[in-house]
C-alpha atoms as a PDB file:
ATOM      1  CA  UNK A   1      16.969   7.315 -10.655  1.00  0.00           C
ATOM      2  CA  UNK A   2      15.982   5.408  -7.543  1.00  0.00           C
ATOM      3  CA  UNK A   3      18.974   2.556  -6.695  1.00  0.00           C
ATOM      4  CA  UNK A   4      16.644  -0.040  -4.899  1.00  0.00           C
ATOM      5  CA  UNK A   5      16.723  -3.361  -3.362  1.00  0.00           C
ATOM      6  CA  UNK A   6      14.053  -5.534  -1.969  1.00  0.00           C
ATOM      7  CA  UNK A   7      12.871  -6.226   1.280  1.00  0.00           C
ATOM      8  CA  UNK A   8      11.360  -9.249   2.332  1.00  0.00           C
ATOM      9  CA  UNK A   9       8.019  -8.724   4.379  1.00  0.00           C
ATOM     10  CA  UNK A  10       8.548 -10.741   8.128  1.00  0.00           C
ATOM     11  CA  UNK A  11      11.203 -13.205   6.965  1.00  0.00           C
ATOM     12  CA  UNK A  12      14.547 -12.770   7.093  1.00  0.00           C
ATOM     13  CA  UNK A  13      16.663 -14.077   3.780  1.00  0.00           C
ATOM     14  CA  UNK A  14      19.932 -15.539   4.208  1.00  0.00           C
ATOM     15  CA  UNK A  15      21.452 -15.053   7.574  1.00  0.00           C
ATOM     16  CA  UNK A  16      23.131 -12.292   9.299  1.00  0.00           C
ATOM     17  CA  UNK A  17      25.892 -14.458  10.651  1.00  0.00           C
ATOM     18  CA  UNK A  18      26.840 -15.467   7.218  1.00  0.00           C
ATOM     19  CA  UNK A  19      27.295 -12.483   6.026  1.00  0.00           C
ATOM     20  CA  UNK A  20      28.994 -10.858   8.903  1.00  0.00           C
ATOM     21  CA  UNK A  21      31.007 -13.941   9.756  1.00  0.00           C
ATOM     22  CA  UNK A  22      31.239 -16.026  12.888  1.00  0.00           C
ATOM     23  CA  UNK A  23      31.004 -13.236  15.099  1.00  0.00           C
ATOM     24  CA  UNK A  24      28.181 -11.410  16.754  1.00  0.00           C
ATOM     25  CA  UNK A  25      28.078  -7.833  15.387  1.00  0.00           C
ATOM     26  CA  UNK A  26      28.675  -4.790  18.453  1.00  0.00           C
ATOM     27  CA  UNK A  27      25.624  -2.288  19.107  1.00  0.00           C
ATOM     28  CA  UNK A  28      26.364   0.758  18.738  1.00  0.00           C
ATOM     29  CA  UNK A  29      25.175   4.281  18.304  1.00  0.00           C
ATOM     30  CA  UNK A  30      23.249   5.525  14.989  1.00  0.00           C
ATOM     31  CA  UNK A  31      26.187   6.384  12.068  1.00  0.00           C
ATOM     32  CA  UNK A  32      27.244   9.850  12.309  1.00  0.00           C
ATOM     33  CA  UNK A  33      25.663  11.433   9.157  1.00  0.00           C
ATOM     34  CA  UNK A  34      22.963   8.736   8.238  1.00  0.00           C
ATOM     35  CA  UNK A  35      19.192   9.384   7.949  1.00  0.00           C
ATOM     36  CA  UNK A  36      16.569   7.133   7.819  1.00  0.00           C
ATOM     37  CA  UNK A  37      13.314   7.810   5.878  1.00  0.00           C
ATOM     38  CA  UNK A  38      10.301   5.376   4.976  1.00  0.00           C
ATOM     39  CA  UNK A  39       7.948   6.125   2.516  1.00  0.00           C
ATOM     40  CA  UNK A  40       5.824   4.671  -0.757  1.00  0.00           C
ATOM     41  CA  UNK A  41       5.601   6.074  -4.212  1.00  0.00           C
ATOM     42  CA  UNK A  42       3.037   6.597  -6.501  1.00  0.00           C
ATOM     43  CA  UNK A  43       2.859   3.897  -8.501  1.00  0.00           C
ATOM     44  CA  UNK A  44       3.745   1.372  -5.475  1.00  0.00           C
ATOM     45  CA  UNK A  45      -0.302   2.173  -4.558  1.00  0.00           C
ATOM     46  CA  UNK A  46      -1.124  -0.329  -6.834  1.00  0.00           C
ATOM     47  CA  UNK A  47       1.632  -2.796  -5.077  1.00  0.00           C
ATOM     48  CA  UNK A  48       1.398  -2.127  -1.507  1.00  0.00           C
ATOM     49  CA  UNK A  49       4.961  -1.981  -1.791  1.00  0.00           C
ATOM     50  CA  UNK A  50       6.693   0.540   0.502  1.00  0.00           C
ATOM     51  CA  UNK A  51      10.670   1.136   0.788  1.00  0.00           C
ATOM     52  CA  UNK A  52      13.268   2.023   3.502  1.00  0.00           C
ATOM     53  CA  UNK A  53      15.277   4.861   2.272  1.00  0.00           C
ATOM     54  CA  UNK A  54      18.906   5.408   3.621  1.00  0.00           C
ATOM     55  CA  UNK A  55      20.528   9.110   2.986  1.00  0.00           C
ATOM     56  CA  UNK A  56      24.344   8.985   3.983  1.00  0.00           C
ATOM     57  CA  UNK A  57      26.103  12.240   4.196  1.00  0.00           C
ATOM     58  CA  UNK A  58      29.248  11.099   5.381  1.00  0.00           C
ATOM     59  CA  UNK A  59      32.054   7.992   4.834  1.00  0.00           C
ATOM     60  CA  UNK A  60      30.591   4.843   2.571  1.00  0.00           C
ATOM     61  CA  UNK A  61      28.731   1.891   4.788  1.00  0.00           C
ATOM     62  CA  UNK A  62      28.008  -1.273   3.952  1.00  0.00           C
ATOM     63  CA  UNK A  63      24.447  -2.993   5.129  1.00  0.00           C
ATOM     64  CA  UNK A  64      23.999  -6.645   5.507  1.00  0.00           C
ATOM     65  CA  UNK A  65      20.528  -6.535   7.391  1.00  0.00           C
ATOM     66  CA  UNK A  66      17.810  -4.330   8.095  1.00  0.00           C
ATOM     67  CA  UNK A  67      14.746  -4.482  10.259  1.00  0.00           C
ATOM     68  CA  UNK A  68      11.928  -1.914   9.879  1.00  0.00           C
ATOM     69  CA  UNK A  69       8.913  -2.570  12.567  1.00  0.00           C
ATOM     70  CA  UNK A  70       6.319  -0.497  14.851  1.00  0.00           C
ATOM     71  CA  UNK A  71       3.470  -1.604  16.348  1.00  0.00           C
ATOM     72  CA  UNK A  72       1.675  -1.601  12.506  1.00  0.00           C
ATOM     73  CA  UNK A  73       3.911  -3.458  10.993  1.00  0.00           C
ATOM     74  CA  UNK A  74       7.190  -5.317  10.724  1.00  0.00           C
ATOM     75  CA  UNK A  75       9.853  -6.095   7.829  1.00  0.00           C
ATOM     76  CA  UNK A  76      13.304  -7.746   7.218  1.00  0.00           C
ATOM     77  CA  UNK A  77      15.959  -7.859   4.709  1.00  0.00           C
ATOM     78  CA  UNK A  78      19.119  -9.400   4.715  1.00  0.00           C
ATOM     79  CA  UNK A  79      21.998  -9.226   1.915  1.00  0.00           C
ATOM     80  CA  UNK A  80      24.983  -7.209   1.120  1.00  0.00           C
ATOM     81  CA  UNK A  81      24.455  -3.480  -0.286  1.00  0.00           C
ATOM     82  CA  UNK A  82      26.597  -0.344  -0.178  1.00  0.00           C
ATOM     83  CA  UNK A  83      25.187   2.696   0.922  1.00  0.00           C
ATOM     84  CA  UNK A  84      27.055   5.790  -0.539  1.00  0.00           C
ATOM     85  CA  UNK A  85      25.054   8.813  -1.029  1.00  0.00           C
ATOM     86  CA  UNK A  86      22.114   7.368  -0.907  1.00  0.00           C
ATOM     87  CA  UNK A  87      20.147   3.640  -1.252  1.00  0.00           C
ATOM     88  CA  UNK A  88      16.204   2.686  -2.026  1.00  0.00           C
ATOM     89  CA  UNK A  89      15.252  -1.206  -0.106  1.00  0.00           C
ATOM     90  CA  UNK A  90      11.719  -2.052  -1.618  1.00  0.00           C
ATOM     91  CA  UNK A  91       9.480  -4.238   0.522  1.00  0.00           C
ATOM     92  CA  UNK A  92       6.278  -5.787   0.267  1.00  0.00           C
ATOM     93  CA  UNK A  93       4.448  -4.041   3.157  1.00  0.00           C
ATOM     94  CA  UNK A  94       2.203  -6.411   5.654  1.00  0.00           C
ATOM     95  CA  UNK A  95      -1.544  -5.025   5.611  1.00  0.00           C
ATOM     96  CA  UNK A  96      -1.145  -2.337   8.538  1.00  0.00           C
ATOM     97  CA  UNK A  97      -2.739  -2.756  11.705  1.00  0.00           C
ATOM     98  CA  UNK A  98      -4.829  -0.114  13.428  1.00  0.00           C
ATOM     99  CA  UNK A  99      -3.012   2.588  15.125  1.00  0.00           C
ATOM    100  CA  UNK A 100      -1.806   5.866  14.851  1.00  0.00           C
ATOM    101  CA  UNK A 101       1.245   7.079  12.846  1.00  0.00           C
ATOM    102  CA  UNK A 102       3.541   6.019  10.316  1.00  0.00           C
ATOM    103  CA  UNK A 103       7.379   6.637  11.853  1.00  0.00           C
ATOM    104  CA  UNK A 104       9.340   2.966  12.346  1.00  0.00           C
ATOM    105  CA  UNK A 105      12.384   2.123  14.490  1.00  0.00           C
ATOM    106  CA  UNK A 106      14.793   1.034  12.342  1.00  0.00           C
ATOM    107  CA  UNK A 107      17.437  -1.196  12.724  1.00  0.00           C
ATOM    108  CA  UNK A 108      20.768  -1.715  10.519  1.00  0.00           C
ATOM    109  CA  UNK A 109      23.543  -4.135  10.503  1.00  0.00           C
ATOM    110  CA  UNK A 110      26.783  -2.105   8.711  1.00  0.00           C
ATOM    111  CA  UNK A 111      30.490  -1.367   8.625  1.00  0.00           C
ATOM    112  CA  UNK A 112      32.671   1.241   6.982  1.00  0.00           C
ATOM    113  CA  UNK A 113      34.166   0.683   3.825  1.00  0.00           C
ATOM    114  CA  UNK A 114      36.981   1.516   2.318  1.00  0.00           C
ATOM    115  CA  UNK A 115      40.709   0.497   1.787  1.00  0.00           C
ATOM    116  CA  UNK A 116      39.930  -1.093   5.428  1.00  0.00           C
ATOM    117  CA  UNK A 117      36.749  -2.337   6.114  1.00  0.00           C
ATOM    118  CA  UNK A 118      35.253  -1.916   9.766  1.00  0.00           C
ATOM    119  CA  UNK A 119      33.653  -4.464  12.215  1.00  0.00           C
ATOM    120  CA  UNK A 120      30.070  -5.223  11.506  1.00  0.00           C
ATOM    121  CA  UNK A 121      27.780  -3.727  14.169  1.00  0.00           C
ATOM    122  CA  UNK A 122      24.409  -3.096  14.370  1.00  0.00           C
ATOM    123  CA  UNK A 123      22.454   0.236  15.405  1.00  0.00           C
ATOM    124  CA  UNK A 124      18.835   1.280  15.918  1.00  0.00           C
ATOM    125  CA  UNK A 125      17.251   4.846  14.801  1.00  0.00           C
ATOM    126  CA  UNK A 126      14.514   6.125  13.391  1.00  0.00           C
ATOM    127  CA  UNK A 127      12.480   5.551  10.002  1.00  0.00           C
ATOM    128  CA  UNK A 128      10.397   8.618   9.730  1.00  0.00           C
ATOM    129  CA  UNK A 129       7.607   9.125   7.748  1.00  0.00           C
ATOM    130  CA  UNK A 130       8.014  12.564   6.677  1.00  0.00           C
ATOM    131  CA  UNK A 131       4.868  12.580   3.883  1.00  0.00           C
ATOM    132  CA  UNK A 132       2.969  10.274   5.880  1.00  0.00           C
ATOM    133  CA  UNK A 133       2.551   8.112   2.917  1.00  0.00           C
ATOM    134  CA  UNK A 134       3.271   5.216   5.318  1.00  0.00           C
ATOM    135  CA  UNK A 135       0.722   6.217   8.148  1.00  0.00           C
ATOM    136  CA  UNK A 136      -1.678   6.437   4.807  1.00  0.00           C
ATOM    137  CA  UNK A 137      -1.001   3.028   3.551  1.00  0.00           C
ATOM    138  CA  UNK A 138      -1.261   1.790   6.936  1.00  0.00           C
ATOM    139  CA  UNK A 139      -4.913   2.948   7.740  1.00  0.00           C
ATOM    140  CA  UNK A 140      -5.543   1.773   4.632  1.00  0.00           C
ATOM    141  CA  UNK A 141      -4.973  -1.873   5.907  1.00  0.00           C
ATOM    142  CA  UNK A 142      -6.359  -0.820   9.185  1.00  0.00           C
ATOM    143  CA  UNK A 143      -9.834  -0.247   6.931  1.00  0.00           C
ATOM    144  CA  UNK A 144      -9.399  -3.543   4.587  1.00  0.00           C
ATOM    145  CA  UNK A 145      -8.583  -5.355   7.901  1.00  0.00           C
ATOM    146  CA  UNK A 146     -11.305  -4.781   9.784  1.00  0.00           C
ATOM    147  CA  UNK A 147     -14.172  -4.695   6.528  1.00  0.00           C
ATOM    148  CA  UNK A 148     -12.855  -8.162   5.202  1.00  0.00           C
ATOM    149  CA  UNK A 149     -13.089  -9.298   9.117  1.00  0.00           C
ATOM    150  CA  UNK A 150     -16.593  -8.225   9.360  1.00  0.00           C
ATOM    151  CA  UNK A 151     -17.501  -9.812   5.875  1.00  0.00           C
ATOM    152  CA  UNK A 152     -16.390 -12.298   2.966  1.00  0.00           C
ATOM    153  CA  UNK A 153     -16.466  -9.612  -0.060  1.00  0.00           C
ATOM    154  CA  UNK A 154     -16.638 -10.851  -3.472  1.00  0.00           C
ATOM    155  CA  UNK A 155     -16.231  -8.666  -7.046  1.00  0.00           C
ATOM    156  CA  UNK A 156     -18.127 -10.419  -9.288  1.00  0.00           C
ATOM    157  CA  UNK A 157     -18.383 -10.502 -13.386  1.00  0.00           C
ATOM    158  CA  UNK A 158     -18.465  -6.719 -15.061  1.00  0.00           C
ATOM    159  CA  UNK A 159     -20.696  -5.894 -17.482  1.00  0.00           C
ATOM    160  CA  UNK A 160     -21.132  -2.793 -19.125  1.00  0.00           C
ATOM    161  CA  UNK A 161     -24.915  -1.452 -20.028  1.00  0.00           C
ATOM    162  CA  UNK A 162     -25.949   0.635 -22.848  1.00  0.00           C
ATOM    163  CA  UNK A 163     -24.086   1.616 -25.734  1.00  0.00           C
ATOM    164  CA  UNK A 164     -21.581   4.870 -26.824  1.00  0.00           C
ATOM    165  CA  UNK A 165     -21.972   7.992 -24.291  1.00  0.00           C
ATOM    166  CA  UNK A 166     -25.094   6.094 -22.572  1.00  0.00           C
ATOM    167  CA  UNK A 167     -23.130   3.281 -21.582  1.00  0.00           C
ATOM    168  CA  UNK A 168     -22.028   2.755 -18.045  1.00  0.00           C
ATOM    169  CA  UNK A 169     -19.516  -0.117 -16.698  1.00  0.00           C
ATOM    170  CA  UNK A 170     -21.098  -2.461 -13.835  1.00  0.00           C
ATOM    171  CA  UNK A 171     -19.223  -4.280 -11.145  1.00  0.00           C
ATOM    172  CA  UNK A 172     -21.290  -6.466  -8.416  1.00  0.00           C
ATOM    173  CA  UNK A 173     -19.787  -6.701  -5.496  1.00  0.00           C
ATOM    174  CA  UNK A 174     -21.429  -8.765  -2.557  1.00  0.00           C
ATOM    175  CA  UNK A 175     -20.960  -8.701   1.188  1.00  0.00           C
ATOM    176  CA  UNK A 176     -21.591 -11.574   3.182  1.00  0.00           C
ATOM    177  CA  UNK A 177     -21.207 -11.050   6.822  1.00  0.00           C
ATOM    178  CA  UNK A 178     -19.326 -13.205   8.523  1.00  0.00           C
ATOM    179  CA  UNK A 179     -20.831 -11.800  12.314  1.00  0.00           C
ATOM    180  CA  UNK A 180     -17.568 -10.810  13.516  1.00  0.00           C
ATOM    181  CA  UNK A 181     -17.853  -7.343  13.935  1.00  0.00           C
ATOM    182  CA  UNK A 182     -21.963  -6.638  13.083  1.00  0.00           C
ATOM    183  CA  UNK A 183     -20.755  -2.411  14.201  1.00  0.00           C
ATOM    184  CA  UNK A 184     -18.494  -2.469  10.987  1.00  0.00           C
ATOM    185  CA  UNK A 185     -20.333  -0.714   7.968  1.00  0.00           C
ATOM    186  CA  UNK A 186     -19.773  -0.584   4.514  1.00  0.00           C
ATOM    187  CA  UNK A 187     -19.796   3.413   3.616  1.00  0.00           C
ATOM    188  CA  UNK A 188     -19.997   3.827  -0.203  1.00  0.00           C
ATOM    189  CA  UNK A 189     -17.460   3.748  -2.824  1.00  0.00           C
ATOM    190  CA  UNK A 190     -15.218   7.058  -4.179  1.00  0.00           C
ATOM    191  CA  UNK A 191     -14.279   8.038  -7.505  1.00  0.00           C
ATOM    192  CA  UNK A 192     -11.115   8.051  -8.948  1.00  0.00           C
ATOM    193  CA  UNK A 193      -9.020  10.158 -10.744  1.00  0.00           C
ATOM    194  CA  UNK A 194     -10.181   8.670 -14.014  1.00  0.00           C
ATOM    195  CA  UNK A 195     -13.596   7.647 -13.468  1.00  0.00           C
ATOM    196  CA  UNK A 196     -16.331   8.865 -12.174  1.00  0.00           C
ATOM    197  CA  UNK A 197     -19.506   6.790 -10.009  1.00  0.00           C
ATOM    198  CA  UNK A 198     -22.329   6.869 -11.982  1.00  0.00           C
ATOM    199  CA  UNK A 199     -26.357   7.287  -9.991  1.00  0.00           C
ATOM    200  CA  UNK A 200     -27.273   4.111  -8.094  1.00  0.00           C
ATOM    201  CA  UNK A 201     -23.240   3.719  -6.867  1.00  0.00           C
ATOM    202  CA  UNK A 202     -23.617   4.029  -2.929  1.00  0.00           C
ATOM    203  CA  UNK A 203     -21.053   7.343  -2.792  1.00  0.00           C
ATOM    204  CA  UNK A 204     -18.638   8.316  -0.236  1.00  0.00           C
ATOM    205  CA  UNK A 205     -19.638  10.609   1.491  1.00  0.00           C
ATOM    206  CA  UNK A 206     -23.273  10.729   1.577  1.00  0.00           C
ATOM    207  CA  UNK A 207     -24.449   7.053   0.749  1.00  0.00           C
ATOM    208  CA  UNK A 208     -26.238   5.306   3.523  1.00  0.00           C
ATOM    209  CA  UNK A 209     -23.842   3.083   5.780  1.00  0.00           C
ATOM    210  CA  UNK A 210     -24.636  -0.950   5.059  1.00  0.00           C
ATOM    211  CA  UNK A 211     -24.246  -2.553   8.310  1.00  0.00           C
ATOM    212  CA  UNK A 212     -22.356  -6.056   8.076  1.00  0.00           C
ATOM    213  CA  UNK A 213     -25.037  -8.337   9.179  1.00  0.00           C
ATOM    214  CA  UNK A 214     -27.886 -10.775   8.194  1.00  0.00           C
ATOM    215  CA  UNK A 215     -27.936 -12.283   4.890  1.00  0.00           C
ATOM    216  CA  UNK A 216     -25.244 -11.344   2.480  1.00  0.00           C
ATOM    217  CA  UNK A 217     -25.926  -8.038  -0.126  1.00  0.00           C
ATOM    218  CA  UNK A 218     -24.368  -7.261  -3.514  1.00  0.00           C
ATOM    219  CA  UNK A 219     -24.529  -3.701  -4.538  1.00  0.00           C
ATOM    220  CA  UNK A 220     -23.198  -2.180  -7.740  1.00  0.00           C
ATOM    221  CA  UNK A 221     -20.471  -0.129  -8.513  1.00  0.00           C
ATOM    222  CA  UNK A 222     -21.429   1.842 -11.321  1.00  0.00           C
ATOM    223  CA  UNK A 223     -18.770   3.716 -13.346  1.00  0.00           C
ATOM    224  CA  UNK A 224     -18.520   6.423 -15.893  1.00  0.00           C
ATOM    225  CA  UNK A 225     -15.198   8.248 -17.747  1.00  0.00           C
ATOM    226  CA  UNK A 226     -14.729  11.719 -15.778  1.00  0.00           C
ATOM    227  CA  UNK A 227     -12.671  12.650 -18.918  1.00  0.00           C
ATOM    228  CA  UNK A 228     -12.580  11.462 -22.086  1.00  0.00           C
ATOM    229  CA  UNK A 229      -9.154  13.096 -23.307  1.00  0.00           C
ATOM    230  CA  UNK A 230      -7.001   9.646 -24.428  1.00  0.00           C
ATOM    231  CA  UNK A 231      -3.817  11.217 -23.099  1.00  0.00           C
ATOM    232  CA  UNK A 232      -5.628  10.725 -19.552  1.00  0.00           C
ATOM    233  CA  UNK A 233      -5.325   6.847 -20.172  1.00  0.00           C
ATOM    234  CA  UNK A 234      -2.261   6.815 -21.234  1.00  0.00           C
ATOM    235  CA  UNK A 235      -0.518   8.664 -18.279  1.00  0.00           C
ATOM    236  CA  UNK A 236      -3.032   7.104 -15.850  1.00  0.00           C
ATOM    237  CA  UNK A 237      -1.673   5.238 -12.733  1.00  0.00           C
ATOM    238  CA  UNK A 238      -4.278   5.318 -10.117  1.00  0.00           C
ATOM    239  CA  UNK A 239      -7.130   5.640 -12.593  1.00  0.00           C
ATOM    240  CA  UNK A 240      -8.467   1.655 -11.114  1.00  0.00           C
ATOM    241  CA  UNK A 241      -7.876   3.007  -7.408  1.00  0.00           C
ATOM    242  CA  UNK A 242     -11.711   2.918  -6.211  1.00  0.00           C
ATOM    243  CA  UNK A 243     -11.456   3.229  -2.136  1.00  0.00           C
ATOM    244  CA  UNK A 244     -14.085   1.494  -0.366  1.00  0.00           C
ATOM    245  CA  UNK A 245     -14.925   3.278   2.754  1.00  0.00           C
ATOM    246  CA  UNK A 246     -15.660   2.039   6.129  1.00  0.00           C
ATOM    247  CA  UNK A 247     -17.208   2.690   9.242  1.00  0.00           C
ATOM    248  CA  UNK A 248     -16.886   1.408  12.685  1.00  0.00           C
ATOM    249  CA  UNK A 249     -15.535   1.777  16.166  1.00  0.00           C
ATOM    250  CA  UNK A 250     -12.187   3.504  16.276  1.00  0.00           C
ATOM    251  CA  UNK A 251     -11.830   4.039  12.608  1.00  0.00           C
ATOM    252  CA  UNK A 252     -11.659   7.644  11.455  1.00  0.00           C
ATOM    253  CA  UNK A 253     -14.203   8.952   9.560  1.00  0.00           C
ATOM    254  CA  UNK A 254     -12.501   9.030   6.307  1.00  0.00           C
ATOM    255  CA  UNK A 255     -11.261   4.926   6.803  1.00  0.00           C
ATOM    256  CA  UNK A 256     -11.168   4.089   3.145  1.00  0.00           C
ATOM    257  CA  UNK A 257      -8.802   0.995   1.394  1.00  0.00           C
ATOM    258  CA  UNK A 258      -8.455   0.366  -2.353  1.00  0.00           C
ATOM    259  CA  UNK A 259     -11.379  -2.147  -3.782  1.00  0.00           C
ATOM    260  CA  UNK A 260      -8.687  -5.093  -5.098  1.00  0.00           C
ATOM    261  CA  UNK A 261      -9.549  -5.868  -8.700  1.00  0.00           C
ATOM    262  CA  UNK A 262      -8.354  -8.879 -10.739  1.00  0.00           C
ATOM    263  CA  UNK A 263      -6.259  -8.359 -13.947  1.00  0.00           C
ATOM    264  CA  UNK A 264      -9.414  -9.516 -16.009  1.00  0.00           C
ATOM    265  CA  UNK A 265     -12.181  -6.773 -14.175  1.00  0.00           C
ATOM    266  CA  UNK A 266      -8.821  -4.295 -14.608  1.00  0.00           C
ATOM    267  CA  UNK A 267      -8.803  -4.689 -18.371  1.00  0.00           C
ATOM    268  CA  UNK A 268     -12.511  -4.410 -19.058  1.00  0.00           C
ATOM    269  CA  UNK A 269     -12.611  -1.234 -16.896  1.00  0.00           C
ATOM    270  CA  UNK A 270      -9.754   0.154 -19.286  1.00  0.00           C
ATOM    271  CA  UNK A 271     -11.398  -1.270 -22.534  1.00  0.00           C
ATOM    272  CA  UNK A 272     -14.780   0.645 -21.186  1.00  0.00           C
ATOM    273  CA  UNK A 273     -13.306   3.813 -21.516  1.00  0.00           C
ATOM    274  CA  UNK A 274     -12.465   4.426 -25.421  1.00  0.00           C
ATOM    275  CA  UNK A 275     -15.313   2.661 -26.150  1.00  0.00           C
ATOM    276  CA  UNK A 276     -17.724   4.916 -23.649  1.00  0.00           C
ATOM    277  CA  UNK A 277     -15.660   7.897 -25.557  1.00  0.00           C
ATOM    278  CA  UNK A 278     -15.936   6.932 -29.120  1.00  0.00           C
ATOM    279  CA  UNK A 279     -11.977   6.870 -29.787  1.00  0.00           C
ATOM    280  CA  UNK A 280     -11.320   3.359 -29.109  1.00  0.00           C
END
């Protein structure tokens, strides 16, 4: 069972003198024995939540502050938490900026612990991102970033058309440019793995690139089941993760972000499903 605290994205809560007392803590070198991982779990894809992991192999430390930046992003946290073998910090992760990479210096306020506690003092290692979940989530920002630059996008009202098996769900979704960046196109949606685009869905790869000028465009994302198993619904996770691709200058060719969807266009896409499979 993850052991987790939370991280507060850019701000810094409480205060670092307060909870190390009057004095300023020493720098020092990285604890002997302590590694440093960053990373995001499944279900924190439909957060944006990442977390700060710290493994200690050797004597118990205490943490009053930590600070977890590159150039992509930057969070704080500030509190009082024990690290034995091992301690999750949860934080809401800024949308990334464009770059390369997803490792993060890392830097700790701790002491021993013990039957004598140690002076606080503060070191600076590495966060790496051994999965490159992080790197992930953070060209995923990169994409939504520079899209939502280049236009206002809107999801509208869904509707669903036709009845039993013929029915498909509907989503509008219009892009006004804004004339930002008129080199940024929209690319076409991509299935997920619990639905599948239906014909007349502009489709990843393949679908012709809409280029983020003149007058604003709504196109449709059309949606059937790809299964129809109820067990599939009920373990689902991702299922509502539709990525909207996007092309431009310096992105990389596969520069997708999730489409965000309200609670209310997330419910009707679940309710679609029984009924489009005849066990609801």
């Amino acid at each position: 069972m993850r052991r987790i605290v939370v991280l507060a994205a850019g701000l810094l809560i409480g205060s670092t003198l307060a909870a190390c007392g009057a004095g300023e803590p020493q720098q020092t070198a990285w604890p002997d024995g302590l590694t440093a991982y960053v990373d995001q779990t499944r279900l924190q894809r439909n957060t944006g939540e990442a977390f700060v992991r710290l493994v200690n192999a050797s004597s118990p430390i205490e943490v009053s502050q930590l600070e977890v930046s590159s150039d992509r992003f930057r969070a704080r946290w500030s509190g009082s938490e024990p690290v034995d073998a091992e301690m999750d910090f949860d934080f809401a992760m800024p949308r990334g900026k464009c770059g390369e990479g997803g490792d993060a210096e890392l830097t700790i306020t701790w002491r021993s612990t013990g039957e004598q506690a140690g002076e606080w003092r503060t070191s600076t290692g590495t966060a790496e991102d051994r999965y490159a979940n992080i790197d992930r989530l953070l060209d995923r920002g990169c994409a939504e970033r520079t899209l939502t630059e280049a236009a206002e996008i809107t999801a509208g009202e869904p509707r669903v058309e036709g009845e039993g098996k013929q029915s498909v769900f509907v989503l509008p979704v219009t892009f006004a440019p804004t004339g930002a960046l008129p080199d940024v196109t929209f690319d076409g949606w991509e299935g997920t793995v619990l639905f599948q685009l239906a014909p007349g869905t502009p489709t990843w790869p393949g679908a012709i690139p809409h280029p983020m000028t003149g007058e604003p465009t709504t196109l449709e994302l059309r949606v059937l089941p790809a299964r129809c198993d109820p067990h599939a619904l009920a373990d689902d996770k991702v299922g509502s993760l539709f990525r909207v691709h996007v092309g431009g200058p310096g992105l990389p060719d596969d520069a997708a972000y999730f489409l965000p969807l309200s609670k209310a266009q997330k419910a009707a896409l679940y309710d679609f499903l029984p009924r489009h499979c005849g066990w609801g």
